[in-house]
N, C-alpha and C. Protein backbone atom coordinates (compact mmCIF):
# COMPACT_ATOMS: atom_id res chain seq x y z
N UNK A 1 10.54 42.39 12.25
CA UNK A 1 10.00 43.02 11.07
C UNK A 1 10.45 42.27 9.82
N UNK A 2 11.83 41.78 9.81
CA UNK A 2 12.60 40.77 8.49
C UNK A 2 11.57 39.82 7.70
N UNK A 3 11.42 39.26 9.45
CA UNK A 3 10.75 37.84 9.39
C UNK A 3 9.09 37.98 8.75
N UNK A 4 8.23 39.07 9.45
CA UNK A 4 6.81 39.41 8.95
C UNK A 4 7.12 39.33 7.20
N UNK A 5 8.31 40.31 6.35
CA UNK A 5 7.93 40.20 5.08
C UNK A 5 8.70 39.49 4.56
N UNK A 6 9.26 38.41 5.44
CA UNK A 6 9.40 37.09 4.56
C UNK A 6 8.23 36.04 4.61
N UNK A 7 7.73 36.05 5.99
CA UNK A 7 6.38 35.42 5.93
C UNK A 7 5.36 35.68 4.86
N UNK A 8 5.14 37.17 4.95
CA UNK A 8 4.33 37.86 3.21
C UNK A 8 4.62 37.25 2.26
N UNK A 9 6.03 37.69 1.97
CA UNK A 9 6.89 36.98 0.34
C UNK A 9 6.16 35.57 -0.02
N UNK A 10 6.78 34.96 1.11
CA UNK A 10 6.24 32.95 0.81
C UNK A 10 4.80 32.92 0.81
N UNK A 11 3.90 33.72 1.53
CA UNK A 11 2.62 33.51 1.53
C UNK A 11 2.21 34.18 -0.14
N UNK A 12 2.86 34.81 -0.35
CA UNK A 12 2.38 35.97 -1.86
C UNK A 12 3.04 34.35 -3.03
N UNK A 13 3.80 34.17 -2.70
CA UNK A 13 4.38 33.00 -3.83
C UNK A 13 3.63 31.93 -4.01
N UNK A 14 3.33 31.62 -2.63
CA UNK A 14 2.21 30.25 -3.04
C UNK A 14 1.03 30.52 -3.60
N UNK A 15 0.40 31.70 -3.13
CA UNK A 15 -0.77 32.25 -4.01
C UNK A 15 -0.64 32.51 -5.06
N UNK A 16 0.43 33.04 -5.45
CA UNK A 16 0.45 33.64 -7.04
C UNK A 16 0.66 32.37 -7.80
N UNK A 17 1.89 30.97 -6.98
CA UNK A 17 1.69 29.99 -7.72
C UNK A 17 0.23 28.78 -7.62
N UNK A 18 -0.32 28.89 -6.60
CA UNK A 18 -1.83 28.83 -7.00
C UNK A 18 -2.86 29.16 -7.89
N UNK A 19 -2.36 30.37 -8.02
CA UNK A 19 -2.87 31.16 -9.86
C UNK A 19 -2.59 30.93 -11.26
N UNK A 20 -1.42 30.60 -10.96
CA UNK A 20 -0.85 29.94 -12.19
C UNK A 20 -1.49 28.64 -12.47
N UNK A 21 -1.03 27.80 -11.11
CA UNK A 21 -1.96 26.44 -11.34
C UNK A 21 -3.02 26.26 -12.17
N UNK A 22 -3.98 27.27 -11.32
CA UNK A 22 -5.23 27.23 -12.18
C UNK A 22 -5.44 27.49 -13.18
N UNK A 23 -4.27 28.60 -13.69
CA UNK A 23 -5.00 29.02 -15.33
C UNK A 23 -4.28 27.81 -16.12
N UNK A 24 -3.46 27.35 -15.71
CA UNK A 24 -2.89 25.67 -16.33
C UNK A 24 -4.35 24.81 -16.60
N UNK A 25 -4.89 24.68 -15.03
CA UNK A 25 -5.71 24.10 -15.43
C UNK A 25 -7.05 24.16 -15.97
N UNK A 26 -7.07 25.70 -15.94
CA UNK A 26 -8.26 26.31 -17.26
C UNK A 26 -7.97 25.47 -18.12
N UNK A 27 -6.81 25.96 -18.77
CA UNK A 27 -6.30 25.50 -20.10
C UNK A 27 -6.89 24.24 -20.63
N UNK A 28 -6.28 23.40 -19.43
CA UNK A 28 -6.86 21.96 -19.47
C UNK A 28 -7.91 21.10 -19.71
N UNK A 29 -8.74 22.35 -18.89
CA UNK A 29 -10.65 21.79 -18.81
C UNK A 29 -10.80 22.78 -20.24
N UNK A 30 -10.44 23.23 -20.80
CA UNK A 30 -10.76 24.36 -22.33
C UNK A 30 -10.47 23.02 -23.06
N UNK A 31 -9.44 22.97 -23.20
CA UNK A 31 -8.87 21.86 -24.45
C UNK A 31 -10.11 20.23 -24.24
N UNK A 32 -9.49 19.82 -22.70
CA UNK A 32 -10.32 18.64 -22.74
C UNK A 32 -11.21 18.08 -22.36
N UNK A 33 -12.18 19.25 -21.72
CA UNK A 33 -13.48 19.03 -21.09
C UNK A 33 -14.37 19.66 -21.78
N UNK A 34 -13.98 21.05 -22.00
CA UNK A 34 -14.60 21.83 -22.79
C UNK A 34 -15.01 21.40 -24.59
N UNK A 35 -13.79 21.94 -24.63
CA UNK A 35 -13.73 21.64 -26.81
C UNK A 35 -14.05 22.71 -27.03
N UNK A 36 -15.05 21.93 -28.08
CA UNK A 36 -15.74 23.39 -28.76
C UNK A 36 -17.23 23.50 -27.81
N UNK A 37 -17.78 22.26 -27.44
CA UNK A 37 -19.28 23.02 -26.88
C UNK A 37 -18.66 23.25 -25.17
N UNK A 38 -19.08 24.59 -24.90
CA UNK A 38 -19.11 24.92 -23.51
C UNK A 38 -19.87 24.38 -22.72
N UNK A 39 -20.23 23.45 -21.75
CA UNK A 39 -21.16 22.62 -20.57
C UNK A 39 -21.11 23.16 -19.20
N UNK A 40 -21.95 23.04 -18.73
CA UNK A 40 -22.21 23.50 -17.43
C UNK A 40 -21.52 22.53 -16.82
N UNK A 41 -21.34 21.16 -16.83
CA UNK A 41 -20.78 20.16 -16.13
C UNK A 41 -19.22 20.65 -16.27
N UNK A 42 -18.90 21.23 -17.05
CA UNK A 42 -17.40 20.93 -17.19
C UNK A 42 -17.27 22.75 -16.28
N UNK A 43 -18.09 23.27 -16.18
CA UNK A 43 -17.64 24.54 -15.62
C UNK A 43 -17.65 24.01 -13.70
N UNK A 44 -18.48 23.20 -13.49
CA UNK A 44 -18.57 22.43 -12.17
C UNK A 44 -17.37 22.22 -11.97
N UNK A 45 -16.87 20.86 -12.90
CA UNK A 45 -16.00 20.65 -12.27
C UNK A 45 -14.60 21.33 -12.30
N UNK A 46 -14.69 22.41 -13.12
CA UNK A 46 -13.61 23.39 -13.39
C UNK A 46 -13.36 24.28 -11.56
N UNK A 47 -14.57 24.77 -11.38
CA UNK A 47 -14.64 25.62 -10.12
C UNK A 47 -14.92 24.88 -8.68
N UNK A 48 -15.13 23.52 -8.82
CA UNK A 48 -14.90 22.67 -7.65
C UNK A 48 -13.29 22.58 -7.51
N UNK A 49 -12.62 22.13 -8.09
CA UNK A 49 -11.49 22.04 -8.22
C UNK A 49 -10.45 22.98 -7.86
N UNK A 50 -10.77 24.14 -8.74
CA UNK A 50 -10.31 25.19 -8.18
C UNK A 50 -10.75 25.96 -6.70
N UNK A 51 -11.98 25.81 -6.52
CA UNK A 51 -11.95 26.05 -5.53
C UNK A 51 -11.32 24.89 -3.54
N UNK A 52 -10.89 23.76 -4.25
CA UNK A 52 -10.31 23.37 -2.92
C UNK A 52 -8.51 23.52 -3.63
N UNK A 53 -8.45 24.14 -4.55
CA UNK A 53 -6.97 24.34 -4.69
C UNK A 53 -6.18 25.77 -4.17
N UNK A 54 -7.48 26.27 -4.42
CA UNK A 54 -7.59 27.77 -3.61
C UNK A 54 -7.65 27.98 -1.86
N UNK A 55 -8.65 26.98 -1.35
CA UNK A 55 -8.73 26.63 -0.32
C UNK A 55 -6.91 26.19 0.63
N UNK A 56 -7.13 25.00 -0.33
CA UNK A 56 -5.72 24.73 -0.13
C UNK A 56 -4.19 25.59 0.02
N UNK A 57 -4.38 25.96 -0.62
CA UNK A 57 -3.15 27.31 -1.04
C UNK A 57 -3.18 28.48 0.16
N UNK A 58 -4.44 28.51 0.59
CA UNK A 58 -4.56 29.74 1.29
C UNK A 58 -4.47 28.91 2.93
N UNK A 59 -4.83 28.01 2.92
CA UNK A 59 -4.29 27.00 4.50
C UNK A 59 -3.12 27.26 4.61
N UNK A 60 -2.20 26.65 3.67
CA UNK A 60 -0.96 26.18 3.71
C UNK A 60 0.31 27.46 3.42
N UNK A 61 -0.24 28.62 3.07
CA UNK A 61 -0.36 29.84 2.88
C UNK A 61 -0.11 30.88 4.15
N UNK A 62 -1.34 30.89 4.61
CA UNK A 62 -1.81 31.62 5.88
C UNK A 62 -2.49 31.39 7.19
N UNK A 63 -2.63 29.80 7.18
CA UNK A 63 -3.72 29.21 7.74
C UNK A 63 -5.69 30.13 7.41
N UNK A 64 -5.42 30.37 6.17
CA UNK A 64 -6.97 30.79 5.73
C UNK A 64 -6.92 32.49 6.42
N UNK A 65 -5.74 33.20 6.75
CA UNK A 65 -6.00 34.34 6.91
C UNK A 65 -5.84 35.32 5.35
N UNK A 66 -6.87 35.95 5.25
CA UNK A 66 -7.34 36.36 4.09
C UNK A 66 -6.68 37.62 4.34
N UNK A 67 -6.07 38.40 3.22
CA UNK A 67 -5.37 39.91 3.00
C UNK A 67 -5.68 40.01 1.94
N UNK A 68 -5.49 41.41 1.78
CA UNK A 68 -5.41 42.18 -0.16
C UNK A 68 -4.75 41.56 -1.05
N UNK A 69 -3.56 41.45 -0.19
CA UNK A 69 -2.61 40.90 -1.22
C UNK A 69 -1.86 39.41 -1.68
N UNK A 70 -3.16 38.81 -0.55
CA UNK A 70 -3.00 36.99 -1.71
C UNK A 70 -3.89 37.16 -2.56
N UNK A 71 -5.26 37.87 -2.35
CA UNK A 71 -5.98 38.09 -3.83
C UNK A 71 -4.90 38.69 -4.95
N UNK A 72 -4.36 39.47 -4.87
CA UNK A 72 -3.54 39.99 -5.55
C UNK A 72 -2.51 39.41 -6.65
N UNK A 73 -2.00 38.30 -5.07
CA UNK A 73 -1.15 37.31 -5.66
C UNK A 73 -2.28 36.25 -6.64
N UNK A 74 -3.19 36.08 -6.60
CA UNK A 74 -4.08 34.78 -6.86
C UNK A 74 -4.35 35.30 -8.57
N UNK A 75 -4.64 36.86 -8.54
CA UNK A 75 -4.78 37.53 -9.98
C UNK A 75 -3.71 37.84 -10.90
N UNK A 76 -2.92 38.17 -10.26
CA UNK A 76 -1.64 38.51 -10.91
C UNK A 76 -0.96 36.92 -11.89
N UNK A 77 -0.87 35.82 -10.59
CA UNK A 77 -0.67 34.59 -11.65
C UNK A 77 -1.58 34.12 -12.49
N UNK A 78 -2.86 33.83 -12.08
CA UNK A 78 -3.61 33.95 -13.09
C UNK A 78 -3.05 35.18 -14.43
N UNK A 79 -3.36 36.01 -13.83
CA UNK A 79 -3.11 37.18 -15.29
C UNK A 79 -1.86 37.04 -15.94
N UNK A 80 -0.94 36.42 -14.96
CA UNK A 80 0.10 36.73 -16.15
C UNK A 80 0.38 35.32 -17.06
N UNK A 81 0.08 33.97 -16.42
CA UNK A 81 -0.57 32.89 -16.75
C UNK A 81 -1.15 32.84 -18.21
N UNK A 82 -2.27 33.61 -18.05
CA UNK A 82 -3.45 33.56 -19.36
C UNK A 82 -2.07 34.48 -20.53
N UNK A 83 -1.50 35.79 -20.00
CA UNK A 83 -0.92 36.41 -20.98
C UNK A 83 0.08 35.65 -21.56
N UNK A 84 1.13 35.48 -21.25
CA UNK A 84 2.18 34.58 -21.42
C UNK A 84 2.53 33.40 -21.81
N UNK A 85 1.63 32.45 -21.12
CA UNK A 85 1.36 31.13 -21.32
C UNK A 85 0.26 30.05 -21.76
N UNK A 86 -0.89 30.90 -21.93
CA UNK A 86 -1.70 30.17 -22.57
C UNK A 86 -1.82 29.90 -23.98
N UNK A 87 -0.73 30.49 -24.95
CA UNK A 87 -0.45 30.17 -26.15
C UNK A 87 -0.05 29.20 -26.45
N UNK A 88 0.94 29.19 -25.46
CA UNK A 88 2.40 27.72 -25.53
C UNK A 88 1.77 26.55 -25.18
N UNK A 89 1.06 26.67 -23.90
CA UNK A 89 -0.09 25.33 -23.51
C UNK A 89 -0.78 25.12 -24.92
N UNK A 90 -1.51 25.74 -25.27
CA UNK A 90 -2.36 25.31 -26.17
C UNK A 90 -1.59 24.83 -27.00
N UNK A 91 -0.91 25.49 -27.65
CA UNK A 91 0.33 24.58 -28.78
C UNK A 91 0.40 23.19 -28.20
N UNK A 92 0.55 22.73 -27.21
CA UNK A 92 1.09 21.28 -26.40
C UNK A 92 -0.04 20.71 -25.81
N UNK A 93 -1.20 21.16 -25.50
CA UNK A 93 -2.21 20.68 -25.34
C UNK A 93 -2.91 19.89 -26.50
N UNK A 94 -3.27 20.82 -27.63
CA UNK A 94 -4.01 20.15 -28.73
C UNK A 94 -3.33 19.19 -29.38
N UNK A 95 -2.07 18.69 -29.87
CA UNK A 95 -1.49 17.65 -30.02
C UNK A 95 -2.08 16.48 -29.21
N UNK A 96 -1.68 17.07 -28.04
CA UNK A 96 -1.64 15.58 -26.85
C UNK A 96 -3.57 15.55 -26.90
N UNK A 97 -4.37 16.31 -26.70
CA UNK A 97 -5.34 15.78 -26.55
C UNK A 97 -6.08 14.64 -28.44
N UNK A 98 -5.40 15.43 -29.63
CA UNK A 98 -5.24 14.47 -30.77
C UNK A 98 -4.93 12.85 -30.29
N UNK A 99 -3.55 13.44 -29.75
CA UNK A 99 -3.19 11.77 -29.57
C UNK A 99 -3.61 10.80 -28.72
N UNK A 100 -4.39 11.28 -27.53
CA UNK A 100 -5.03 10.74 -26.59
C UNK A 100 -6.33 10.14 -27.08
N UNK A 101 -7.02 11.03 -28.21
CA UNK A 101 -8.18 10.36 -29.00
C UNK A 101 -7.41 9.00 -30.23
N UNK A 102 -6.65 9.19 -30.53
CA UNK A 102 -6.08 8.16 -31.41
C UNK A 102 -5.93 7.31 -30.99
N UNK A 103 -5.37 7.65 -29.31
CA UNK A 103 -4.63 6.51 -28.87
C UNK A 103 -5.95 5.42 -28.73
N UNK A 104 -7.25 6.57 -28.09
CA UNK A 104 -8.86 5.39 -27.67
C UNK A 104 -9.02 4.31 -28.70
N UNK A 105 -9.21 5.09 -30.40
CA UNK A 105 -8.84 4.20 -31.45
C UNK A 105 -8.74 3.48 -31.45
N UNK A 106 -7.17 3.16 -31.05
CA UNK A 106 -6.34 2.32 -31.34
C UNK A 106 -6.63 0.98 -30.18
N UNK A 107 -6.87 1.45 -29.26
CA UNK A 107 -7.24 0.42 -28.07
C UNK A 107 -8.66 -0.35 -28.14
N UNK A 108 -9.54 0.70 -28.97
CA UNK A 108 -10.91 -0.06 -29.59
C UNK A 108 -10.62 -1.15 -30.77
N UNK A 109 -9.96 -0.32 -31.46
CA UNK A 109 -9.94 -1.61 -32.54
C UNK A 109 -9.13 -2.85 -32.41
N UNK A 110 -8.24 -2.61 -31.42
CA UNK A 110 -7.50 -4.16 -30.42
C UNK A 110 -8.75 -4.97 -29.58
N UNK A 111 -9.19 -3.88 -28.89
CA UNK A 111 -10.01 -4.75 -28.31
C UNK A 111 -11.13 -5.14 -28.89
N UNK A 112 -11.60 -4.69 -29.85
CA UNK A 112 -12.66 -5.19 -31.09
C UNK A 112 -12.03 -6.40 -31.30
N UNK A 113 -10.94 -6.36 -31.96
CA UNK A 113 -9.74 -7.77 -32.58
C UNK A 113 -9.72 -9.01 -31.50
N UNK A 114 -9.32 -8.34 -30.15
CA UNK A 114 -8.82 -9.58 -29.41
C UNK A 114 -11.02 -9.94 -28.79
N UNK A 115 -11.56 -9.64 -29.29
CA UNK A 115 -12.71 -10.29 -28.88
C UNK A 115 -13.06 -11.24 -30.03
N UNK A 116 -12.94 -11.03 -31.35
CA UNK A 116 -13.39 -11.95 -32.21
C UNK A 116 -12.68 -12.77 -32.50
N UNK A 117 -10.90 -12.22 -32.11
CA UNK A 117 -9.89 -13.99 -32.12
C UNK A 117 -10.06 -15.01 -30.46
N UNK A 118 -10.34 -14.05 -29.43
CA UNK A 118 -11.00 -15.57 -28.54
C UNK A 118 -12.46 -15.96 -28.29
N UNK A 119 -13.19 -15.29 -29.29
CA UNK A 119 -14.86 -16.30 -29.45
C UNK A 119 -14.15 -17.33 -30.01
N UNK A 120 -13.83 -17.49 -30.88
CA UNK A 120 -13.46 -18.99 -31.78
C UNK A 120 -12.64 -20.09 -30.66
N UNK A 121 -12.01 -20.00 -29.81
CA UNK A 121 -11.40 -20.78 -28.67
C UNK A 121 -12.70 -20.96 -27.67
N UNK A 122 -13.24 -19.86 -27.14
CA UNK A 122 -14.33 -19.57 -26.35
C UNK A 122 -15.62 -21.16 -26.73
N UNK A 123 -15.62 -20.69 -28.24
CA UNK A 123 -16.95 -21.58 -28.99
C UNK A 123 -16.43 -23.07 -28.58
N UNK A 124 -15.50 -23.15 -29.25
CA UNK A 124 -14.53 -24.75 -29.11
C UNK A 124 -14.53 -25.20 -27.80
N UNK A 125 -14.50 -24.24 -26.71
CA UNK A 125 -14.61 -24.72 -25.19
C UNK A 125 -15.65 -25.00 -24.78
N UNK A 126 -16.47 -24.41 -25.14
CA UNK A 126 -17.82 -24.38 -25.00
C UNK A 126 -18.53 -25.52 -25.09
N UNK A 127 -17.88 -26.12 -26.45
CA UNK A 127 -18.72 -27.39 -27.32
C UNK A 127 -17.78 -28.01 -26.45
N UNK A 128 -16.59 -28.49 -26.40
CA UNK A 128 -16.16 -29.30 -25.43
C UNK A 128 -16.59 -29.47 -24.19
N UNK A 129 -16.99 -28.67 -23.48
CA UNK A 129 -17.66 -28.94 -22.26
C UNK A 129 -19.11 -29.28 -22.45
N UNK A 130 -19.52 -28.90 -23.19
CA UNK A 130 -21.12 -29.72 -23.48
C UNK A 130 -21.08 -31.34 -23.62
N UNK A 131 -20.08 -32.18 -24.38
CA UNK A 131 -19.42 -33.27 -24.50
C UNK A 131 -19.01 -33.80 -23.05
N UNK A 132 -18.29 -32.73 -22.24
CA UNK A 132 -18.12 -32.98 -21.21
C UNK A 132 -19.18 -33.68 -20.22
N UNK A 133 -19.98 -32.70 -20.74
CA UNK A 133 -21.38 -32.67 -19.17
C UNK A 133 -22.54 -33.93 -19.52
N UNK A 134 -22.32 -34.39 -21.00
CA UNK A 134 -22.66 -35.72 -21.44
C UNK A 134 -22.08 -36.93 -20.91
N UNK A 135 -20.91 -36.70 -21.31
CA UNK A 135 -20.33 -38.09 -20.93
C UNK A 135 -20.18 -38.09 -18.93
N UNK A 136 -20.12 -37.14 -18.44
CA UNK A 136 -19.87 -36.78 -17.03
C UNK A 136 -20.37 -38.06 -15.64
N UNK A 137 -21.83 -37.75 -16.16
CA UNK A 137 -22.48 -38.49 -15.03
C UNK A 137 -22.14 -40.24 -15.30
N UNK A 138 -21.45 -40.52 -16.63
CA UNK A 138 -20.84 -42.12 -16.40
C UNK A 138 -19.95 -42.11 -15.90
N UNK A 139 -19.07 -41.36 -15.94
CA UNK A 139 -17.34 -41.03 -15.38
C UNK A 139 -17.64 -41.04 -14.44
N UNK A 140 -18.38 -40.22 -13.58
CA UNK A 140 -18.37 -39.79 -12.01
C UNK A 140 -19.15 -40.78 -11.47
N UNK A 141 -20.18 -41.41 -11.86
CA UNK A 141 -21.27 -42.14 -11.17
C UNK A 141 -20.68 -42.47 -10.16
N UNK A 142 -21.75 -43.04 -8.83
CA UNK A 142 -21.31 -43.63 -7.61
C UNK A 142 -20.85 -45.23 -8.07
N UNK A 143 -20.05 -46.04 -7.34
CA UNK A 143 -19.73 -47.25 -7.36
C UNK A 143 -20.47 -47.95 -6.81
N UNK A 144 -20.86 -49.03 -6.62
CA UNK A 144 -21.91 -49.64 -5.55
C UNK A 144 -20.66 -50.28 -4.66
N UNK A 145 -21.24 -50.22 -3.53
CA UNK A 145 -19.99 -51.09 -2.69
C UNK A 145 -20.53 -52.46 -2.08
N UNK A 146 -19.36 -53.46 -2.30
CA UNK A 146 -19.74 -54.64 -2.52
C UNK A 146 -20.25 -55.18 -0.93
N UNK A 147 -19.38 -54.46 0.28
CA UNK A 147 -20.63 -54.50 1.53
C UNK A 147 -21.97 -53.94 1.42
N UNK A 148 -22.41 -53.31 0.89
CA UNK A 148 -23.61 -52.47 0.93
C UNK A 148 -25.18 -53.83 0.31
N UNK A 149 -24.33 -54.71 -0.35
CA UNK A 149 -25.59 -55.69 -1.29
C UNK A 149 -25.52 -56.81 0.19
């Protein structure tokens, strides 16, 4: 009998921390999939996701045996998730997703930069090998060989 509601307990924990997961990763797809316009694409991949994390949870869980009370567990973290913690995420979310757009910025206008400082080497190689492919066929020509006359 010990053992059955310790088996429960651990099966109720991973579910409830399965719930949590997800409203984390609500959070996540809100802040950085979402924004401000709501998309059907981003609700896809919101509930694909969740749903093999759910999947998952409940394998590793119960081997997929379904009770009252992993739903239970699955709502409860969720619920207490959204109450508790979706303030604090968001506080730490919207920063980082700021800086993650700055950071694109910053990597565009390098790589804007490092394209127009190696055209000018690029050009110069360029014209050098045109010079090249001129003078080429005297450099390389065949020799005549003096058995061959």
């Amino acid at each position: 009998m010990q053992s059955t509601n310790l088996i429960q307990l651990a099966a109720f924990s991973k579910v409830f921390a399965c719930g949590v997961s997800i409203g984390f990763f609500y959070d996540a797809c809100t802040v950085f999939l979402m924004g401000k316009r709501h998309s059907a694409l981003s609700d896809i991949i919101f509930w694909i996701i969740s749903a093999c994390l759910v999947s998952s949870s409940l394998y590793y869980a119960t081997q997929f045996s379904l009770r009252l009370y992993l739903l239970l567990g699955f709502l409860l973290g969720w619920g207490l998730y959204a109450l508790l913690l979706t303030r604090i995420m968001a506080y730490f979310f919207n920063p980082l997703k700021d800086y993650i757009i700055e950071l694109g910025r910053v990597f565009g206008i390098l790589a804007e930069k490092s394209k127009k400082l190696l055209a000018k080497p690029a050009m110069l190689l360029k014209k050098g090998m045109s010079h090249y492919n001129k003078y080429a066929k005297y450099i390389f020509r065949k020799k005549p060989n003096a058995e061959e006359d």
